[in-house]
N, C-alpha and C. Protein backbone atom coordinates (compact mmCIF):
# COMPACT_ATOMS: atom_id res chain seq x y z
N UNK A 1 -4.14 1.24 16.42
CA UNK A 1 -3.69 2.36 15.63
C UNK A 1 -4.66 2.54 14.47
N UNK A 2 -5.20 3.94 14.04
CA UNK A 2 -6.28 4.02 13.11
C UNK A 2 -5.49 4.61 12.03
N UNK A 3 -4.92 4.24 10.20
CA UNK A 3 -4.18 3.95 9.44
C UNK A 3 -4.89 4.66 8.75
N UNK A 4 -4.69 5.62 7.77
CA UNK A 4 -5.49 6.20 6.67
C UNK A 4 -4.65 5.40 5.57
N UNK A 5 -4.89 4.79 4.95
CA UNK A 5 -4.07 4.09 3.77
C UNK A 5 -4.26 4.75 2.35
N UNK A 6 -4.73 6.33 2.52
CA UNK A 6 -5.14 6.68 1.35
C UNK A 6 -3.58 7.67 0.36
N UNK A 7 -3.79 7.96 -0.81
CA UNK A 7 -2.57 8.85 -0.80
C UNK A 7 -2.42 10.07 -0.32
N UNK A 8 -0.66 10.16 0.15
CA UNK A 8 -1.30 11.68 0.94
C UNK A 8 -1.93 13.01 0.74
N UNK A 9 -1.74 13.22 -0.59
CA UNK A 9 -2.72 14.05 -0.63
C UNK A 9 -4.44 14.28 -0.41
N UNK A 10 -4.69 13.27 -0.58
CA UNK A 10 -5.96 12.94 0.18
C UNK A 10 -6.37 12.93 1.62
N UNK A 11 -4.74 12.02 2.37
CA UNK A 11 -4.96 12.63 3.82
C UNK A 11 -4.84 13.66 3.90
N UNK A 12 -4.23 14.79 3.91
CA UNK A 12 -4.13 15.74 3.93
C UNK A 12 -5.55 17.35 3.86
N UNK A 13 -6.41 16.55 2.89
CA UNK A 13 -7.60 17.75 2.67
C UNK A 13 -8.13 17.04 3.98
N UNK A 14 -8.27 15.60 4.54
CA UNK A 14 -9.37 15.77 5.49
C UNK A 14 -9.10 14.16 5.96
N UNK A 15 -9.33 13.86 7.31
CA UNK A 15 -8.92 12.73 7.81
C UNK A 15 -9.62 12.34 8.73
N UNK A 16 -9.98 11.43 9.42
CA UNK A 16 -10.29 10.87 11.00
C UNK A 16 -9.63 11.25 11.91
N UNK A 17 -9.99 11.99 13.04
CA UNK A 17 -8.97 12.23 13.66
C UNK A 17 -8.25 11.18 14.40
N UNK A 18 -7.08 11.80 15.08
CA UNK A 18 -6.09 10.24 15.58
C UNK A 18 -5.39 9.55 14.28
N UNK A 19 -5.68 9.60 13.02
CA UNK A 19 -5.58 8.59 11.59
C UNK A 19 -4.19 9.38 11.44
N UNK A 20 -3.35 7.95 11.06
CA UNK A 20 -1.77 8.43 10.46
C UNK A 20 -1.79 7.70 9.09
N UNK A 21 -0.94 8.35 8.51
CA UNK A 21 -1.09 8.59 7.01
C UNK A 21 -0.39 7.51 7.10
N UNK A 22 -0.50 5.90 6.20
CA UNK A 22 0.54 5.35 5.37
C UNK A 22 -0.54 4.80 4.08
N UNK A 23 0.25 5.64 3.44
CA UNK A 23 -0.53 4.77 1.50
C UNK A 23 -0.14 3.29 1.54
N UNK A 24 -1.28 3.11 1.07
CA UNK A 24 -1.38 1.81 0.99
C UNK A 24 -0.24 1.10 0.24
N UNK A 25 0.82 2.04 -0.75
CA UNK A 25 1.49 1.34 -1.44
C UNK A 25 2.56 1.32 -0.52
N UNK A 26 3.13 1.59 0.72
CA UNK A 26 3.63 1.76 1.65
C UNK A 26 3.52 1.41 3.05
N UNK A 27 2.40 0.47 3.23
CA UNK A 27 2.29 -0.13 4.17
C UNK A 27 3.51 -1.11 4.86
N UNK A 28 3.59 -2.36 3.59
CA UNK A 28 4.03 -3.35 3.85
C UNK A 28 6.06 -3.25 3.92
N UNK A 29 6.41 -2.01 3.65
CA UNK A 29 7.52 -1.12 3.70
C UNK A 29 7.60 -0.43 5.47
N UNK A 30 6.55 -0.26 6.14
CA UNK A 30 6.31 0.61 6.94
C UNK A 30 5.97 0.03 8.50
N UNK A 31 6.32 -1.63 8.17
CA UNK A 31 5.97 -2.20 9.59
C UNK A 31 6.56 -2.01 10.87
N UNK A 32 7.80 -1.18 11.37
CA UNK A 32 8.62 -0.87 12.25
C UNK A 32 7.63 0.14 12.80
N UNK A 33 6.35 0.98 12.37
CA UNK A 33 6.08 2.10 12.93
C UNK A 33 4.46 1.06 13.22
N UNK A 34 4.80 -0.30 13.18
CA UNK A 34 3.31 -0.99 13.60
C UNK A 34 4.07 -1.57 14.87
N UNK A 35 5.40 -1.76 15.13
CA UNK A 35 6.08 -2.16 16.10
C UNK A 35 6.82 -3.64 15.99
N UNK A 36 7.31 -3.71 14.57
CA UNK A 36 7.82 -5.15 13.68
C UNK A 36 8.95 -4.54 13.93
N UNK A 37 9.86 -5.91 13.88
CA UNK A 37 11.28 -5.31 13.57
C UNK A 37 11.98 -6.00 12.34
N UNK A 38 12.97 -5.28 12.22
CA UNK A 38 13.32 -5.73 10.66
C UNK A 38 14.58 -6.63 10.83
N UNK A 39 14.62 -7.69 10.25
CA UNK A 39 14.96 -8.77 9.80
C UNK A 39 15.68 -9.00 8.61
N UNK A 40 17.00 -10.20 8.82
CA UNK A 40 17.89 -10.74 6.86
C UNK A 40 16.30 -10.84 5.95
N UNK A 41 15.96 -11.28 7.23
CA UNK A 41 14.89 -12.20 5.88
C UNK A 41 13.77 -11.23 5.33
N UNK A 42 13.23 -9.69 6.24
CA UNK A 42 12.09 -9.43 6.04
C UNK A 42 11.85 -8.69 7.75
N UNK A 43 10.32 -8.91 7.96
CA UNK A 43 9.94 -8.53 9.45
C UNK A 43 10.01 -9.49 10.33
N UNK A 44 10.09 -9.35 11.59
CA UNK A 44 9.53 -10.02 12.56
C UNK A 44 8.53 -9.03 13.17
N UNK A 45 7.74 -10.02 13.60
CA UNK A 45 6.04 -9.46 14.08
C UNK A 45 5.45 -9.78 14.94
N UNK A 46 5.81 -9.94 16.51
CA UNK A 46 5.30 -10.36 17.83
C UNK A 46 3.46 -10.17 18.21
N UNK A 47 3.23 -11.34 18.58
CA UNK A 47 2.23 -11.39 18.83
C UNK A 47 2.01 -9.78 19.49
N UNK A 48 2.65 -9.42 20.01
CA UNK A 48 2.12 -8.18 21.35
C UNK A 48 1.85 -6.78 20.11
N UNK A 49 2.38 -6.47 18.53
CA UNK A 49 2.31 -5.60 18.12
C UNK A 49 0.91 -4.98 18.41
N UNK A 50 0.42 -3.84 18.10
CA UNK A 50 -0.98 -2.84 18.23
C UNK A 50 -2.17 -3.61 17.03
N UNK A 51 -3.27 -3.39 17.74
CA UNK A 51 -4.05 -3.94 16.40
C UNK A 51 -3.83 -2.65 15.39
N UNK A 52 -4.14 -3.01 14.71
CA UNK A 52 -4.57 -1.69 13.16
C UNK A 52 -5.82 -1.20 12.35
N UNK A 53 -5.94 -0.75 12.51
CA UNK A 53 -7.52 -0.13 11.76
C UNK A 53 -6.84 0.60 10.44
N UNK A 54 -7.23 -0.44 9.42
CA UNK A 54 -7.48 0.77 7.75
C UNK A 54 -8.38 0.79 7.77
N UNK A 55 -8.17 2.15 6.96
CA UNK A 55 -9.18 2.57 5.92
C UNK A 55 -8.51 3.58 4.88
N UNK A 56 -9.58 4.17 3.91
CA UNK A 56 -9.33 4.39 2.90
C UNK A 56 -11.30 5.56 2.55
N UNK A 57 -11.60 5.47 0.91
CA UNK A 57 -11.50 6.27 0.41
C UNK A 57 -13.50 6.06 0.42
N UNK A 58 -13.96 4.45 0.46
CA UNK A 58 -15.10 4.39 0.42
C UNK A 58 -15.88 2.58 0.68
N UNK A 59 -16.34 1.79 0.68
CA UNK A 59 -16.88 0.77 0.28
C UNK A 59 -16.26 0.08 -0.31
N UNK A 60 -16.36 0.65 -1.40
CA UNK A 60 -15.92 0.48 -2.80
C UNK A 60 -14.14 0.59 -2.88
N UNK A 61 -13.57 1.14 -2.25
CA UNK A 61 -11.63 1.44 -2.18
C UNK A 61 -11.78 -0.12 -2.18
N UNK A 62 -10.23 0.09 -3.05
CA UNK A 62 -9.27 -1.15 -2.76
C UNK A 62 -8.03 -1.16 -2.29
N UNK A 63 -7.79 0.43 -1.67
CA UNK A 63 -6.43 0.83 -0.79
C UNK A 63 -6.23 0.16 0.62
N UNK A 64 -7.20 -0.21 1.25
CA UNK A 64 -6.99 -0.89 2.35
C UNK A 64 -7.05 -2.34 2.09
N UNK A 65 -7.51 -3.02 1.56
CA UNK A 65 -7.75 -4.46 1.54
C UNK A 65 -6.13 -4.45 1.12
N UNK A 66 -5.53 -4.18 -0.14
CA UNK A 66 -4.44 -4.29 -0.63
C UNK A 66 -3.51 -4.10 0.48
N UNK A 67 -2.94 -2.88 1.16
CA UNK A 67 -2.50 -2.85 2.22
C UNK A 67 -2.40 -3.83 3.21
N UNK A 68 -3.73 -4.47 3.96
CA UNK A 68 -3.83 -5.28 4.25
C UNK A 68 -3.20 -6.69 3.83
N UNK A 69 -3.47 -7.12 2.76
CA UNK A 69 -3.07 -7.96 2.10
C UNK A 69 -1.21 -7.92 1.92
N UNK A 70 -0.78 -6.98 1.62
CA UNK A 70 0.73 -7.11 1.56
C UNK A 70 1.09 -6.60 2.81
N UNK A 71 0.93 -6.12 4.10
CA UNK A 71 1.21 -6.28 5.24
C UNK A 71 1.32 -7.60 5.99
N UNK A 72 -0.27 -8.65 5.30
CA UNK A 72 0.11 -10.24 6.00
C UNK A 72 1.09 -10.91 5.06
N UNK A 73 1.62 -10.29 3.89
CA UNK A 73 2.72 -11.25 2.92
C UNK A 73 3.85 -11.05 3.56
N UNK A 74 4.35 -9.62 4.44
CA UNK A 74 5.44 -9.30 4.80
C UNK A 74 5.76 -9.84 6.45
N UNK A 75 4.39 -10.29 7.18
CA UNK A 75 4.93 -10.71 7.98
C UNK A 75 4.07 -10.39 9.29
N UNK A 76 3.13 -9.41 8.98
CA UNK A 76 2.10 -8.70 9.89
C UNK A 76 1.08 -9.93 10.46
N UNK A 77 0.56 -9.77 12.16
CA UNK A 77 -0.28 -10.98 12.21
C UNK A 77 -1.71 -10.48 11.92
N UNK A 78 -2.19 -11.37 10.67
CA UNK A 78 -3.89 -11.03 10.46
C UNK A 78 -4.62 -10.76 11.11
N UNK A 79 -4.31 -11.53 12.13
CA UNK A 79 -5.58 -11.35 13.18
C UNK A 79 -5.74 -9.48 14.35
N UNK A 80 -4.35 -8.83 13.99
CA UNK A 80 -4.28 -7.91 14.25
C UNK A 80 -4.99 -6.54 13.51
N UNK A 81 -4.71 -6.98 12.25
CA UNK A 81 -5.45 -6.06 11.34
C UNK A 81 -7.39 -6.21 11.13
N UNK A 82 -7.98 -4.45 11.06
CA UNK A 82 -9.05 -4.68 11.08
C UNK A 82 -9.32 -3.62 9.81
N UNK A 83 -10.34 -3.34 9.29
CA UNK A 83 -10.79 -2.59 8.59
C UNK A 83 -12.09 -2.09 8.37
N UNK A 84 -12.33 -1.10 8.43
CA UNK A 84 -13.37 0.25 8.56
C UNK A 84 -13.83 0.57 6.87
N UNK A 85 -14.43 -0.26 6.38
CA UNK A 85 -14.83 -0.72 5.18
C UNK A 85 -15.42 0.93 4.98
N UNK A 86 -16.78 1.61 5.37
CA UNK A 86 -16.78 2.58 4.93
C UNK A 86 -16.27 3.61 4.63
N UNK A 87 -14.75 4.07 4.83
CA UNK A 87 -13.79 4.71 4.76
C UNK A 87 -14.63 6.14 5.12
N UNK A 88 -13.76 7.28 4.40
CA UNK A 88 -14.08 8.75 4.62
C UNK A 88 -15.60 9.12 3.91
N UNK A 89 -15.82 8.74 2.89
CA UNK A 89 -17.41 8.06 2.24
C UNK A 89 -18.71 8.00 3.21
N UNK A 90 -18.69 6.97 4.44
CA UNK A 90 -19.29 6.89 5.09
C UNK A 90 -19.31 7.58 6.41
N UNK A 91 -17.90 8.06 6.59
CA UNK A 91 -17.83 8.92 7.76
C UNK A 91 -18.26 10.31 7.69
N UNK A 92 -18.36 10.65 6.63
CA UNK A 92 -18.45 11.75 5.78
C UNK A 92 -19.98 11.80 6.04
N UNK A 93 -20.53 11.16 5.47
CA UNK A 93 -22.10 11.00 4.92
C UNK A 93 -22.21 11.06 6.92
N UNK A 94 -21.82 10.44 8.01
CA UNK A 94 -22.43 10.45 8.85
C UNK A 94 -21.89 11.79 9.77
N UNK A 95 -21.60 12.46 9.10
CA UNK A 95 -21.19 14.00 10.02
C UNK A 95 -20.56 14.04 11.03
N UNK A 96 -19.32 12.84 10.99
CA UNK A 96 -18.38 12.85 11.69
C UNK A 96 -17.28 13.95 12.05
N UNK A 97 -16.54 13.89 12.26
CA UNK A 97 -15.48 14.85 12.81
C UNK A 97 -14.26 14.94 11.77
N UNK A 98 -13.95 15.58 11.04
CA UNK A 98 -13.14 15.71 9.98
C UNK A 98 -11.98 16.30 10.68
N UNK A 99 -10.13 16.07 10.13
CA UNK A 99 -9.61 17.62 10.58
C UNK A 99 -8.51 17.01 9.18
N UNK A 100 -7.61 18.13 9.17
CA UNK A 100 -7.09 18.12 7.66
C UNK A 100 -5.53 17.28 8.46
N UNK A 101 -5.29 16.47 7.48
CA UNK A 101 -3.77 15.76 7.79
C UNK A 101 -2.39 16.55 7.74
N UNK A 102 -2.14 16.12 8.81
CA UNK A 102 -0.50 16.87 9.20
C UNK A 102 -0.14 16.68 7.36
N UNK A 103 1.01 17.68 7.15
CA UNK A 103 1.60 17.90 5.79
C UNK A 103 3.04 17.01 6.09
């Protein structure tokens, strides 16, 4: 699954295509739509869930690492999550395929 972790208004002017919007401050809130189920305690998180691709805003963002980071506190398996360090920055600069995010 390819994750825009940016805020939505940002997804929104312009995105990766395929990319679903969860802000990063909303990730670790949002694991049932990674295929976790919810739990007394928190998530449960089966080996079989989808890998994940963040990203975010540039290099330089700290919306995906964070995301990242409180997705493996809640229960997500690390080794599932990946990240696309150049975000929209580099996709941008390489004349990729833009389209504007569902509202």
């Amino acid at each position: 699954m390819l994750v825009d972790g940016r805020i939505r208004p940002q997804y929104e002017q312009g995105t990766i295509p395929g990319a679903i919007s969860v802000p990063y401050t909303e990730a670790a809130d949002r694991l049932d739509e990674f295929g976790c189920k919810v739990d007394f305690d928190g998530w449960i998180c089966k080996t079989d869930v989808p890998a994940v691709v963040l990203f975010c805003n540039s290099p330089w963002c700290g919306q995906s690492p964070t995301a990242a980071r409180r997705m493996i506190e809640a229960g997500f398996p690390a080794e599932k999550i990946f990240y696309y360090r150049g975000g929209m920055q580099s996709w941008n600069m390489l004349g990729l395929t833009v389209i504007l995010g569902a509202s």
